[in-house]
C-alpha atoms as a PDB file:
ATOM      1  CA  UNK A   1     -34.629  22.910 -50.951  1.00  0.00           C
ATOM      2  CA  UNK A   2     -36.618  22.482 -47.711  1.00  0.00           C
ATOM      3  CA  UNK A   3     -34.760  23.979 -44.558  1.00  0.00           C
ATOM      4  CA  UNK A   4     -34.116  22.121 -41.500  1.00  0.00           C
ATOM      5  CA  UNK A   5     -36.082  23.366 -38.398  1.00  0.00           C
ATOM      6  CA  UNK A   6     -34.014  23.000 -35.155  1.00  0.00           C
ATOM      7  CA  UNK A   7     -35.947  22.292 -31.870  1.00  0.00           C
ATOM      8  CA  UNK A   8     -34.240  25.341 -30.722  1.00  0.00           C
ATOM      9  CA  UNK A   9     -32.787  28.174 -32.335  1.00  0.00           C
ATOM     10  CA  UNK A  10     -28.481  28.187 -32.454  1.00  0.00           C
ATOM     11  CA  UNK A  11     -28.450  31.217 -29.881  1.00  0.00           C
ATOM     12  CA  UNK A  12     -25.466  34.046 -30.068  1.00  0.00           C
ATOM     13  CA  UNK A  13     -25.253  37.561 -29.334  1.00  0.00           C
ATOM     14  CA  UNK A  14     -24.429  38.389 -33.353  1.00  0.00           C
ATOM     15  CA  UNK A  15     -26.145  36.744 -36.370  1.00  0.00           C
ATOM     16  CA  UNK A  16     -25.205  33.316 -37.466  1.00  0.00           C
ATOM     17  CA  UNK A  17     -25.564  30.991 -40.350  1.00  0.00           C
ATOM     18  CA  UNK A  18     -29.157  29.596 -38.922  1.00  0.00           C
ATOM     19  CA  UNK A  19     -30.116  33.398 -38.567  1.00  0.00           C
ATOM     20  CA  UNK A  20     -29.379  34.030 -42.414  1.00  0.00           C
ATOM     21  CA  UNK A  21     -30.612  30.780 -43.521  1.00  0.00           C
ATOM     22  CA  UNK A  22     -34.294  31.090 -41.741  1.00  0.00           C
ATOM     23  CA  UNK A  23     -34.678  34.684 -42.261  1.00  0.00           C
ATOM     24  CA  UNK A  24     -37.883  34.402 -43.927  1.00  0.00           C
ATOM     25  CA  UNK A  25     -39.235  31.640 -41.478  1.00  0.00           C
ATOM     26  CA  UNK A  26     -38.782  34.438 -38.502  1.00  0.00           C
ATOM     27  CA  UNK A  27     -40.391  36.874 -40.398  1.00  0.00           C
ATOM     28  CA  UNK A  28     -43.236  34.906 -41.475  1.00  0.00           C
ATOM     29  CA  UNK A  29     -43.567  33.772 -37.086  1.00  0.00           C
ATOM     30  CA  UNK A  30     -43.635  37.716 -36.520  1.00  0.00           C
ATOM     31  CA  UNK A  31     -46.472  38.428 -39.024  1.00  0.00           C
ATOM     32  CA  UNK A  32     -48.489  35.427 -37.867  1.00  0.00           C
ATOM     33  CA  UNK A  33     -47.974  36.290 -33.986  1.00  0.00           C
ATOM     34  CA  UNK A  34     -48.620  40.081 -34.967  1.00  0.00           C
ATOM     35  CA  UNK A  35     -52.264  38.499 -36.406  1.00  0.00           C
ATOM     36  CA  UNK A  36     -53.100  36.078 -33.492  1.00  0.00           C
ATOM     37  CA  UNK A  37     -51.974  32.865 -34.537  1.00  0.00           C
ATOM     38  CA  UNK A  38     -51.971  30.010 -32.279  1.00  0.00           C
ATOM     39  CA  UNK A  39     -48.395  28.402 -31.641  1.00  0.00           C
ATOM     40  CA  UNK A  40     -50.158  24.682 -33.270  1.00  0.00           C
ATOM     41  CA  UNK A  41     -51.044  27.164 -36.384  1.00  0.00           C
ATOM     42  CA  UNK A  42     -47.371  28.543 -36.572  1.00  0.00           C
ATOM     43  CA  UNK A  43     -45.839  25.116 -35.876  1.00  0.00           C
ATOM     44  CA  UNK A  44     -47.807  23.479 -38.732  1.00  0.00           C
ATOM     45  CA  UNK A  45     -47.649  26.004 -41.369  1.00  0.00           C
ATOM     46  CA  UNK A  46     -44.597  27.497 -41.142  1.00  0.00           C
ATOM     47  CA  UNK A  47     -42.320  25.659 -39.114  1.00  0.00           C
ATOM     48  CA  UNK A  48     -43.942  21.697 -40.682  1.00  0.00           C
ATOM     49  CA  UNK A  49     -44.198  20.662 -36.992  1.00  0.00           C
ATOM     50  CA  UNK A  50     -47.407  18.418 -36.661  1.00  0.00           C
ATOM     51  CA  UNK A  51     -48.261  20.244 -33.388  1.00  0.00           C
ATOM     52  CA  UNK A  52     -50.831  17.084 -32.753  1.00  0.00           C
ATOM     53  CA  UNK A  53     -48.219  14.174 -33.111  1.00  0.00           C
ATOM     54  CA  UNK A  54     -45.025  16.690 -31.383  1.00  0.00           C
ATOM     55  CA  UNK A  55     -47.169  19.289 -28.911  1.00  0.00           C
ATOM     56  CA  UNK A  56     -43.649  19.709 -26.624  1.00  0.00           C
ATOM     57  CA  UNK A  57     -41.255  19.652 -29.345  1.00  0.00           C
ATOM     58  CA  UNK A  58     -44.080  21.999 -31.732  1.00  0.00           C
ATOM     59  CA  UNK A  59     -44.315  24.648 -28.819  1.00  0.00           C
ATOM     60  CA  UNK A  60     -40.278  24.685 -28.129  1.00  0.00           C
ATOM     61  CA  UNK A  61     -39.527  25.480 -31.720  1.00  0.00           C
ATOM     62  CA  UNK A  62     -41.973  27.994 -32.243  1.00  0.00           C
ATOM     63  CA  UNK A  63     -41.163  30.027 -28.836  1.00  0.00           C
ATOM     64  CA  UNK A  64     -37.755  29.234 -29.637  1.00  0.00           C
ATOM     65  CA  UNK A  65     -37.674  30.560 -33.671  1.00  0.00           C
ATOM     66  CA  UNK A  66     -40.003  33.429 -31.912  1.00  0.00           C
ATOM     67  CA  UNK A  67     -37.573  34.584 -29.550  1.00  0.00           C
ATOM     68  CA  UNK A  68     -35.002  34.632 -32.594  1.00  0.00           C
ATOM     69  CA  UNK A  69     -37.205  36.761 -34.724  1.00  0.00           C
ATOM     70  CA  UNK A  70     -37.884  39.525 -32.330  1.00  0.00           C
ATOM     71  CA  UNK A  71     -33.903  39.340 -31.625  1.00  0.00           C
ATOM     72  CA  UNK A  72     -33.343  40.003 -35.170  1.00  0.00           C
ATOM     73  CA  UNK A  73     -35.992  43.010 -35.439  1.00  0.00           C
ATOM     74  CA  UNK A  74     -34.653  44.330 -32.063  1.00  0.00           C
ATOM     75  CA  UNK A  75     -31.090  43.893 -31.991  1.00  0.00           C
ATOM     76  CA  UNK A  76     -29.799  41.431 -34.860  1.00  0.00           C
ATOM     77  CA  UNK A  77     -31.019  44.200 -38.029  1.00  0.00           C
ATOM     78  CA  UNK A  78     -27.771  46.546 -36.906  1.00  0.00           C
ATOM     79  CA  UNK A  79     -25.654  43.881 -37.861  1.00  0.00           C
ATOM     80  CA  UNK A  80     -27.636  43.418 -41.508  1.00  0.00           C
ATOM     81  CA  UNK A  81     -27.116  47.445 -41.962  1.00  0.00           C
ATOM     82  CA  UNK A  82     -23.129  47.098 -40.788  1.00  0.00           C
ATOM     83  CA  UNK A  83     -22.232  45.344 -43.966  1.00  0.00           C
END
């Protein structure tokens, strides 16, 4: 089952379904930012976002899913460990 990719991440202060759901796609975002990937890179290959056809709608998902991730690493794991 392929996930859908929002635009922009659902944003909240605690973790939601979209959070839980797209785990792994903010994890894989970290470890290709962490090795210098270009945003049309991340867009393609992990987010399927033809960055060539969608450049403004490619870049706002990535920063967007980005911005999630290093939420989740930052603040979002506590809530993971409360349970």
């Amino acid at each position: 089952m392929k996930l859908e990719i929002q635009d922009e991440v659902p944003w909240s202060d605690s973790l939601t379904r979209y959070d839980n759901e797209h785990f792994t796609t903010y994890m894989r975002l970290l470890d290709a930012s962490a090795e210098d990937a270009s945003e049309g890179e991340m867009a393609q290959i992990i987010l399927g976002i033809d960055p060539v056809r969608e450049p403004d709608r490619a870049r706002k998902a990535v920063r967007s899913h980005l911005a999630r991730a290093n939420w989740m690493v930052t603040e979002g794991y506590k809530e993971l460990f409360a349970h």
